[in-house]
Protein backbone atom coordinates (compact mmCIF):
# COMPACT_ATOMS: atom_id res chain seq x y z
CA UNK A 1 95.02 -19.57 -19.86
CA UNK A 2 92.10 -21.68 -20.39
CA UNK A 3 92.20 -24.40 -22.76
CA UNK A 4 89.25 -22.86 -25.12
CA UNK A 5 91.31 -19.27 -24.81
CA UNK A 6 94.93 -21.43 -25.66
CA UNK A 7 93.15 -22.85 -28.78
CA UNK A 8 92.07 -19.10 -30.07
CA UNK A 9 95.27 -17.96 -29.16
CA UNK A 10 97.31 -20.48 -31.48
CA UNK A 11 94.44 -19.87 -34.26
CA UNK A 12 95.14 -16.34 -33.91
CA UNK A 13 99.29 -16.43 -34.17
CA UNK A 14 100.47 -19.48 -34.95
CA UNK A 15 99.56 -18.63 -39.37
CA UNK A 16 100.13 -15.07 -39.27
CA UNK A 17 103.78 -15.55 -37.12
CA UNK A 18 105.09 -18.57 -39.03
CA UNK A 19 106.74 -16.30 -41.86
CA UNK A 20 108.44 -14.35 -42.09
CA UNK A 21 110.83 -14.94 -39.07
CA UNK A 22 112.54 -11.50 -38.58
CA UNK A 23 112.79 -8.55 -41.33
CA UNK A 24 116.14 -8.84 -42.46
CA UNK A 25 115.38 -12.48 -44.28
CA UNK A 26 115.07 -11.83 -47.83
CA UNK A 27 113.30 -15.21 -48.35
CA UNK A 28 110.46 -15.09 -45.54
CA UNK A 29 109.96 -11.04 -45.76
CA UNK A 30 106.26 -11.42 -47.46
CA UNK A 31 104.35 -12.79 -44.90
CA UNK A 32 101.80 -15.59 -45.06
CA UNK A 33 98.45 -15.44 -43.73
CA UNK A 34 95.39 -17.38 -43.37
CA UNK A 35 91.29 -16.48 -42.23
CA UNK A 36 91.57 -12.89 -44.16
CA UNK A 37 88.54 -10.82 -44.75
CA UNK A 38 89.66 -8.01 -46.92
CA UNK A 39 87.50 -5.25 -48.27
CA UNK A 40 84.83 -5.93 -50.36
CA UNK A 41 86.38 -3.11 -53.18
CA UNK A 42 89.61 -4.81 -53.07
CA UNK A 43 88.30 -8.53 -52.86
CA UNK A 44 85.79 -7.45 -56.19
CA UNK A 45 88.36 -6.28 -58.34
CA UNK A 46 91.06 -8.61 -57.17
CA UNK A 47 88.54 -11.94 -57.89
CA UNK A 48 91.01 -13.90 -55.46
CA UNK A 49 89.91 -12.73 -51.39
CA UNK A 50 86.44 -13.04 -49.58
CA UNK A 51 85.40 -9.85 -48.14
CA UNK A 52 83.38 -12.13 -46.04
CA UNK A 53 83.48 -15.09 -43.21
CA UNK A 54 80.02 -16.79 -42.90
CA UNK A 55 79.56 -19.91 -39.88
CA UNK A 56 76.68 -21.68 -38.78
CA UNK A 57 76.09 -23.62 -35.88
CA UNK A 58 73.74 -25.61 -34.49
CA UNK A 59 72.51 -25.59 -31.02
CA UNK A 60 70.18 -27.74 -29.13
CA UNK A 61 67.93 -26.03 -26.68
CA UNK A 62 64.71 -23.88 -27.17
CA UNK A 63 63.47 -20.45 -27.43
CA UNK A 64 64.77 -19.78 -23.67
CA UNK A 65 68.51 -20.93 -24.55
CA UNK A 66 70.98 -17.98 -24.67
CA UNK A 67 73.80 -17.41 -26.82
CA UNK A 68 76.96 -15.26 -26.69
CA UNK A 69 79.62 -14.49 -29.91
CA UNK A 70 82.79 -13.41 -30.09
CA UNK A 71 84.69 -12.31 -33.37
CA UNK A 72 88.38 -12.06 -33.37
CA UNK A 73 91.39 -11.04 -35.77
CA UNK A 74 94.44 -9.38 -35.60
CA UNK A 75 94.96 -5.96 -37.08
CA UNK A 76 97.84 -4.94 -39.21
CA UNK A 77 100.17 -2.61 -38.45
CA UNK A 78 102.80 -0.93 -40.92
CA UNK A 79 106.05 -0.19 -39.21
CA UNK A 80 108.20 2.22 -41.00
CA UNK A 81 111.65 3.61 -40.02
CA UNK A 82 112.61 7.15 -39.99
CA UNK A 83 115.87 8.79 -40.12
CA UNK A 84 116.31 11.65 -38.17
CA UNK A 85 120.03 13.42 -39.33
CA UNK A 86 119.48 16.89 -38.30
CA UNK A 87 118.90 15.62 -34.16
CA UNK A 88 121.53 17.62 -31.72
CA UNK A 89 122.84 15.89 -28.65
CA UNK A 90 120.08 16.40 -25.69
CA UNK A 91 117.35 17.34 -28.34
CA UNK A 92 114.09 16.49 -27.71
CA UNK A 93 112.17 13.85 -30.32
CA UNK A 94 109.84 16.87 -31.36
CA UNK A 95 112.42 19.50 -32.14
CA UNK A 96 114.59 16.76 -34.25
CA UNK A 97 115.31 18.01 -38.00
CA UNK A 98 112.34 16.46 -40.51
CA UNK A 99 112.15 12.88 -40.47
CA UNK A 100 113.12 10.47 -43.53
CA UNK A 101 112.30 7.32 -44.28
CA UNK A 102 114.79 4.36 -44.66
CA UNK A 103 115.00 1.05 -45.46
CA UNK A 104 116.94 0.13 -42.52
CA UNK A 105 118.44 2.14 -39.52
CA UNK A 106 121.65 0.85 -37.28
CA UNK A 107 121.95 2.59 -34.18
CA UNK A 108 124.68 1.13 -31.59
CA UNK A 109 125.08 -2.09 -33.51
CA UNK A 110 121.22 -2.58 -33.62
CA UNK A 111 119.49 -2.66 -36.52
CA UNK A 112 116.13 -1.79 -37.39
CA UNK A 113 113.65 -2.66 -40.70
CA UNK A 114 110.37 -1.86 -41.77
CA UNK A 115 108.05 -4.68 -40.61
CA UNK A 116 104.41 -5.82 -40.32
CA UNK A 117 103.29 -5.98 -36.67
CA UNK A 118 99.63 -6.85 -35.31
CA UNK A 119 96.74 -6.13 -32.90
CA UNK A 120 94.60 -8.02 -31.11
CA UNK A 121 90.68 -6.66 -31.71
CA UNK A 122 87.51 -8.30 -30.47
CA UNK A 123 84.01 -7.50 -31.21
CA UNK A 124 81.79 -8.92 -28.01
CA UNK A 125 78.13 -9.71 -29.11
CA UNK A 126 75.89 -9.06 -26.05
CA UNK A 127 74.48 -12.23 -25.01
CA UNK A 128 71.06 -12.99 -26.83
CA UNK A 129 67.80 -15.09 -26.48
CA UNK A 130 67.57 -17.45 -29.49
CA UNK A 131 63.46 -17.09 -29.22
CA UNK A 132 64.45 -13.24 -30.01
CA UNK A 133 66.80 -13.77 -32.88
CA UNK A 134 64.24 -15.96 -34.84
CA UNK A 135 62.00 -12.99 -35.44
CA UNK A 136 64.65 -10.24 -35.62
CA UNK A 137 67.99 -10.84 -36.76
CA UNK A 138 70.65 -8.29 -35.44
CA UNK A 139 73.53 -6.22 -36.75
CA UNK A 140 76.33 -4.66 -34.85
CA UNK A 141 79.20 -2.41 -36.91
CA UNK A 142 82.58 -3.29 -36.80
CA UNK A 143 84.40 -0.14 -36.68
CA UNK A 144 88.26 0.96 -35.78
CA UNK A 145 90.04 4.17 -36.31
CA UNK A 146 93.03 4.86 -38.64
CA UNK A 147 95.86 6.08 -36.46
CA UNK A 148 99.66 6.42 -35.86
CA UNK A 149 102.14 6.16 -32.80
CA UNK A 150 105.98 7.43 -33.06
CA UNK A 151 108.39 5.58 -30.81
CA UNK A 152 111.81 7.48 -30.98
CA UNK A 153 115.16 5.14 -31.28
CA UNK A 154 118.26 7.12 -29.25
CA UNK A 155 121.77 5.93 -29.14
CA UNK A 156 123.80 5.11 -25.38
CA UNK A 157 124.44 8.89 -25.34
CA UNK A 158 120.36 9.81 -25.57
CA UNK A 159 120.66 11.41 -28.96
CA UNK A 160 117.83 10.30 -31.12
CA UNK A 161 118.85 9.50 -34.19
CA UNK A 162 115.79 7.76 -35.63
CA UNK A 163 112.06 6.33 -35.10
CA UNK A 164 109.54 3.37 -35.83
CA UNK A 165 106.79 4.98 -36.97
CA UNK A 166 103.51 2.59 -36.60
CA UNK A 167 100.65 2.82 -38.90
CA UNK A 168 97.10 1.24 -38.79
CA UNK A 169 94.56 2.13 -41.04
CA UNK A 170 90.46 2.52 -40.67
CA UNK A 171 88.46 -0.63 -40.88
CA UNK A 172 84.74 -0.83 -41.42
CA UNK A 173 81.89 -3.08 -41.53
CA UNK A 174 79.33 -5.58 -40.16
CA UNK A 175 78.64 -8.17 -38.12
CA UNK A 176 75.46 -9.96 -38.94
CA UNK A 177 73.39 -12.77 -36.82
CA UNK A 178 70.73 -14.55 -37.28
CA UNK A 179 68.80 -18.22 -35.79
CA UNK A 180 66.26 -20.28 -37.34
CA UNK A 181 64.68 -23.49 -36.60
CA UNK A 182 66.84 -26.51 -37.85
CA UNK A 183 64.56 -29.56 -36.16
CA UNK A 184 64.62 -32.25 -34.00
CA UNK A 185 65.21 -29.84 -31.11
CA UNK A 186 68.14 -27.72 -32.64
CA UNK A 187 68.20 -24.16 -33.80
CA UNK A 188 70.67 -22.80 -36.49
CA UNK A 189 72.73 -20.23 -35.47
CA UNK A 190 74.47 -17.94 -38.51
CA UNK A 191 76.84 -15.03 -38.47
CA UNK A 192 78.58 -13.24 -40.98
CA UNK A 193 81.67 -10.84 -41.17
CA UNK A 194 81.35 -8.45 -43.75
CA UNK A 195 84.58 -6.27 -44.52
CA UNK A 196 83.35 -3.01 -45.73
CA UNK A 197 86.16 -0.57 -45.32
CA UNK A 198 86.34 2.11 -48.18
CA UNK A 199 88.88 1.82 -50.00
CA UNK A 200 90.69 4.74 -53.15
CA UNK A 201 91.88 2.63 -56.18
CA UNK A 202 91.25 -0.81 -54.59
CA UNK A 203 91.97 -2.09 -58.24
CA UNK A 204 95.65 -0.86 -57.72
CA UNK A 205 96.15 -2.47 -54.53
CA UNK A 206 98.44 -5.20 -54.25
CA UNK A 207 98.14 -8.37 -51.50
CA UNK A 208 100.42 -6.76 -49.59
CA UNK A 209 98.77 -3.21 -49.06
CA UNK A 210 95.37 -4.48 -49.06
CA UNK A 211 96.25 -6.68 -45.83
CA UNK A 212 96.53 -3.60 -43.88
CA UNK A 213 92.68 -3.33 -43.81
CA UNK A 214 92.15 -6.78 -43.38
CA UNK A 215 91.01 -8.67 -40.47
CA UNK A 216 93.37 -11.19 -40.51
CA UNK A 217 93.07 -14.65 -38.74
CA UNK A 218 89.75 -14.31 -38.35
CA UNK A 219 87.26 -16.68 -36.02
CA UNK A 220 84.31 -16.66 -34.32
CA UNK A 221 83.63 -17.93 -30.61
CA UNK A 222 80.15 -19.30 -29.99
CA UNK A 223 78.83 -20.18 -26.34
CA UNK A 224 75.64 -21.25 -25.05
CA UNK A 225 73.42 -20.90 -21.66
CA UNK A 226 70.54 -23.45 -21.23
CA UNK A 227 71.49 -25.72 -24.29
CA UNK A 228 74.56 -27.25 -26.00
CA UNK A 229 76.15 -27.13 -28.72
CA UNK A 230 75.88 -29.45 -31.69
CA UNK A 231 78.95 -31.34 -33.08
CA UNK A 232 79.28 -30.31 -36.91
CA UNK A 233 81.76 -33.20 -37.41
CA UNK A 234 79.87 -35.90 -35.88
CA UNK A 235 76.36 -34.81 -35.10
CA UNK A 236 73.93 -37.48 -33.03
CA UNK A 237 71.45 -39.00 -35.02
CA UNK A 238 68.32 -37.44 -36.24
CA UNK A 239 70.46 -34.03 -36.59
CA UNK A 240 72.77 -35.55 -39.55
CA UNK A 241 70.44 -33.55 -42.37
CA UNK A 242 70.41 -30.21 -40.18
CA UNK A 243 74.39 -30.60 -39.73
CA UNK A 244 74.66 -30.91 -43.51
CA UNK A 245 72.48 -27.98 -44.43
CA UNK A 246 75.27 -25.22 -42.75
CA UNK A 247 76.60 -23.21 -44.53
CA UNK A 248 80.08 -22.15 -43.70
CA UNK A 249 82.49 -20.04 -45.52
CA UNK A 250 86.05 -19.13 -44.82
CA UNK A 251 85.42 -21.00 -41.42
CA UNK A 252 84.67 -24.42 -39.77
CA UNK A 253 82.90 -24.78 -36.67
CA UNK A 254 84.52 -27.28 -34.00
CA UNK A 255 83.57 -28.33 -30.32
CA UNK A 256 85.83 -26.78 -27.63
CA UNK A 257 86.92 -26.68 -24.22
CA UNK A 258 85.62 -29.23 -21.55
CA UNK A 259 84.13 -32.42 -23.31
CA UNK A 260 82.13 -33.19 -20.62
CA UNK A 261 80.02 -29.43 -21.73
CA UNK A 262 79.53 -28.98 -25.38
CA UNK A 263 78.04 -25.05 -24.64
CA UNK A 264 81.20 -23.44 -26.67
CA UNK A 265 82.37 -23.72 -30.59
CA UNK A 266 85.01 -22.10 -32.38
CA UNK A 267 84.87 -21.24 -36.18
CA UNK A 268 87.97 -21.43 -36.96
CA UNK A 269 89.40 -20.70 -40.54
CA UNK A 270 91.60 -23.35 -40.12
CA UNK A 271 90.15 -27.41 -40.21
CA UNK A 272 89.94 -28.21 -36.78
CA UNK A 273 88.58 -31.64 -34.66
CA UNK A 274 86.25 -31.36 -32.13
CA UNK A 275 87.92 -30.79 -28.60
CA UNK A 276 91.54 -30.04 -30.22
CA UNK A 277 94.61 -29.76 -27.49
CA UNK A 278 97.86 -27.63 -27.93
CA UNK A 279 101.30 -29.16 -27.41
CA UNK A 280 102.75 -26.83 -24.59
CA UNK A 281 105.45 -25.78 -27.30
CA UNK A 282 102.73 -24.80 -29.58
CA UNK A 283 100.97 -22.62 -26.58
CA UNK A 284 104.07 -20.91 -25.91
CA UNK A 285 104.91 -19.96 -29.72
CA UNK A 286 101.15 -18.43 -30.27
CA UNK A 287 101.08 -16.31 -26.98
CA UNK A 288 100.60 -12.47 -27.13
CA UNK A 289 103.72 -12.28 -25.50
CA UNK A 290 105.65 -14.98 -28.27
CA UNK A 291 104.48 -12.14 -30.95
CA UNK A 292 105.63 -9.77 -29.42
CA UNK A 293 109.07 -10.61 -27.91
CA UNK A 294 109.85 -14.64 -28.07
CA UNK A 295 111.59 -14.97 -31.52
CA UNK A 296 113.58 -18.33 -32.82
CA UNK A 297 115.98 -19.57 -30.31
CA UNK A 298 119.57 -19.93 -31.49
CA UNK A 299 121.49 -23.18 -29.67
CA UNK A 300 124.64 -20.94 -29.20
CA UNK A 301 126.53 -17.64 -30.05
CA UNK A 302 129.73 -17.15 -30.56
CA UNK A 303 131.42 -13.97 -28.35
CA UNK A 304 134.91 -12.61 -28.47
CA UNK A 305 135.90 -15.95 -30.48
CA UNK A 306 134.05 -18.35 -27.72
CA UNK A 307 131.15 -20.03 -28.67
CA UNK A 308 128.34 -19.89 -25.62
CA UNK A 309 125.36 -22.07 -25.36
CA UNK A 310 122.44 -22.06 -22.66
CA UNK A 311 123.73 -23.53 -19.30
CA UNK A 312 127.02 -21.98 -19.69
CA UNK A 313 128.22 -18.83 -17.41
CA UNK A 314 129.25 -15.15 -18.26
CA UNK A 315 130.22 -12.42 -16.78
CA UNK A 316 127.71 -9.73 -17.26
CA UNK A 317 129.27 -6.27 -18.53
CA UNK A 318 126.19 -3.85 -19.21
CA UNK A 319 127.24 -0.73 -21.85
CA UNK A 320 126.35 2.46 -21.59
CA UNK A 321 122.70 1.86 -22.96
CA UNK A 322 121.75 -0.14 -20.18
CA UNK A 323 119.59 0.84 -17.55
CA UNK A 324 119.63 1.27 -13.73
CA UNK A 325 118.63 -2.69 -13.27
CA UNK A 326 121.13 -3.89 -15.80
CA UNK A 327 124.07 -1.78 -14.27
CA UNK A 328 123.12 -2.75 -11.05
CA UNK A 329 124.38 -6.06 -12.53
CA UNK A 330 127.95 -4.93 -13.47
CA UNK A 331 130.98 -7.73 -12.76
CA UNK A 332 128.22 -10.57 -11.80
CA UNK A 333 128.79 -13.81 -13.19
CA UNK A 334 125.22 -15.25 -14.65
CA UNK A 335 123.69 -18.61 -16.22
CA UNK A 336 122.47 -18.70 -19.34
CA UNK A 337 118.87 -19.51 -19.86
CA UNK A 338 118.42 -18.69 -23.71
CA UNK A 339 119.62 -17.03 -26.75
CA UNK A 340 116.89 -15.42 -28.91
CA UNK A 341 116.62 -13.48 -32.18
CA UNK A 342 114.26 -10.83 -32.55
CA UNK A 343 112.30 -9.53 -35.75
CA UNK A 344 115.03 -6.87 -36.08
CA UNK A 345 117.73 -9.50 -36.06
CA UNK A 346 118.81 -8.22 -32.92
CA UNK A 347 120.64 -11.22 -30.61
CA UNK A 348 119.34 -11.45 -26.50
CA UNK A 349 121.06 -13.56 -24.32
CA UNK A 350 118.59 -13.75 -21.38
CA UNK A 351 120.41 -14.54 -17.99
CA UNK A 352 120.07 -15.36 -14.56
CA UNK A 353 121.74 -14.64 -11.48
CA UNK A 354 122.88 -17.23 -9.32
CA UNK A 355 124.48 -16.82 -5.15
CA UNK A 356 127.18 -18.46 -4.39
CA UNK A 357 125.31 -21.20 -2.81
CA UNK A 358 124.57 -22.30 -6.61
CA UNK A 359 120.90 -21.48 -5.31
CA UNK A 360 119.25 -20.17 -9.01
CA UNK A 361 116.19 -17.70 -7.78
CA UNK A 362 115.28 -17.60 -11.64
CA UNK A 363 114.71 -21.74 -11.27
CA UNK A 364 110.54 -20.64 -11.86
CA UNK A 365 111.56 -19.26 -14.87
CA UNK A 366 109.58 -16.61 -14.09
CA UNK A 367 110.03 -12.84 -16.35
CA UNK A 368 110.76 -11.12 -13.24
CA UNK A 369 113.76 -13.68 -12.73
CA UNK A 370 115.25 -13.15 -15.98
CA UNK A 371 117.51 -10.25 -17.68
CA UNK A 372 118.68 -9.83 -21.40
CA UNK A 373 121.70 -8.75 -22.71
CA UNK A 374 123.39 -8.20 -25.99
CA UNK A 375 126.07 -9.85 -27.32
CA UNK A 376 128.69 -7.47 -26.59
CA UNK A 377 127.27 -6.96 -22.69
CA UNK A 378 128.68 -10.48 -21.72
CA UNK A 379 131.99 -11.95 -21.34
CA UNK A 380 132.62 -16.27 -21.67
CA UNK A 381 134.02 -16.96 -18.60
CA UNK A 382 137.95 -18.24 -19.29
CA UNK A 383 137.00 -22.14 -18.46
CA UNK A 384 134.58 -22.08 -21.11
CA UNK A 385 131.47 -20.99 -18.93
CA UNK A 386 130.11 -24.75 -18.90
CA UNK A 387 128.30 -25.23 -16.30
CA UNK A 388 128.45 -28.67 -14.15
């Protein structure tokens, strides 16, 4: 990952994962967000959100220069869980009695709540010639489909007994850009996110509903052929006055990448410094992947009355819900490389597998090395399981 791509990437995640931590947490369960452009219906009658992101940067070059832009948010998604009482052992997910929603479903031990997930979406702006966006300022639509996915939930004896049902709803609107001389060598370069999506009752609407057609940690990604980019924090002399005339909103335009090139800025709805780095444990926390599956580590857990902590060794015991990989497993002894906890409050114990040489071939700590188990798939080896 590239160091511009590790800065969106923590813009993106890093405020929309900090809370809540997992669904069952009473406390943290209404989730904090930052950079939101909500519809203009509900942002009118609420008097409280913008319905639109405005940045302005200035770039030095002339009419030849090119420009590229990038807008990015996350989407989100309403997870809902279903009940389904009337499935028969072996039925298929479609022929399952009608579907009812609950607040939270346990299936083997597991448990599963309703929950707020996201989506990645990007809106590419076809690179542009600033001499052409003086006279004739473009507009591109920002436009995504409402739809649903069903992912059925089946217990170790392949009976489904529930589903996460996964909601996203229509979003609409514009994306506006413009350029106009700024002096002493420098052009102004503005774009706007407008949130138009149509909305029933926006007046009704509380925070919470109305996020789920909003673009949420939203930024813009600015980069330039055949010119630079001006510093908005610190701009050289004779461009102080043009600097001061932008006009951002919702966003603030910062320097990125390799310092030696200023041809790429980030508006970023969070105050940034020009060139900003990520600590590595930062990186790692706003990855796709962190949203997705690297919860809060836990230091230990505590199994048949033996507390376990990473380094320590088990003996791996896969139930009947594992799969062909996992059983494959069955008897071997394994090192402990973490213990996580996922949204659902679900405990993994991810694993490797050492040879009796002491050799570890997960040392890379690469996915491929690495298995998970539950809880009740592992057994503390009768020493303790602490590893020398």
């Amino acid at each position: 990952m590239s160091p511009v791509e590790s800065v969106v990437q923590a813009v993106l995640y890093e405020g929309y994962m900090l809370y809540p931590y997992r669904p069952s947490s009473v406390k943290y369960r209404q989730r904090s967000t930052f950079g939101g452009v909500y519809p203009r219906a509900y942002s009118q009658a609420s008097g409280r959100d913008p319905w639109l992101m405005q940045s302005e940067f200035l770039v030095r070059g002339d009419a030849r220069t090119r420009v590229a832009l990038q807008v990015g948010f996350l989407q989100v998604i309403e997870r809902i869980v279903l009940d389904a009482p009337g499935a028969s052992h072996g039925a298929p997910a479609s022929e399952a009695q009608a579907w009812r929603q609950v607040p939270m479903l346990e299936i083997d031990g597991r448990r599963y709540y309703p929950w707020q997930e996201a989506v990645e979406r990007q809106i590419r702006i076809p690179e542009c010639v600033l001499g052409e966006l003086l006279g004739s300022p473009r507009q591109i639509a920002l436009a995504f489909e409402a739809g649903n996915d069903l992912e059925t939930l089946a217990d170790c004896h392949r009976v489904v007994r529930g589903a996460l049902r996964r909601t996203r709803r229509q979003l609409k609107g514009r994306v506006e850009v413009a350029a106009e001389p700024a002096g002493g060598g420098a052009f102004r370069v503005m774009i706007r996110i407008l949130n138009e999506t149509p909305l029933k009752r926006a007046d009704t609407l509380t925070r919470a509903a109305a996020s789920l057609y909003a673009l949420v940690s939203c930024h813009t990604i600015l980069s330039v052929r055949g010119g630079e980019c001006v510093s908005s924090i610190d701009p050289p002399a004779g461009l102080e006055a043009a600097a001061a005339l932008c006009k951002n909103i919702g966003a603030w335009p910062v320097l990125v990448g390799d310092e030696s090139r200023p041809d790429t800025m980030l508006a970023s709805p969070v105050v940034l410094y020009d060139f900003p780095q990520i600590a590595p444990e930062s990186a790692e926390r706003a990855s796709p992947s962190a949203e997705l599956d690297g919860q809060p580590y836990l230091a230990c857990v505590r199994v048949a009355g033996v507390e376990i902590q990473v380094g320590d060794q088990v003996r791996l015991h896969p139930r009947c819900r594992a799969d062909i990989f996992d059983a494959a497993l069955s008897g071997m002894v394994a090192t402990i490389e973490s213990i996580e906890r996922d949204f659902d409050d679900h405990v993994h114990v991810a694993v490797t597998i050492g040879d009796e040489s002491g050799k570890d071939p997960g040392m890379a700590r690469m996915p491929g090395h690495r298995f998970f188990f539950g809880p009740d798939e592992i057994e503390p080896l009768s020493d303790g399981g602490r590893r020398a």
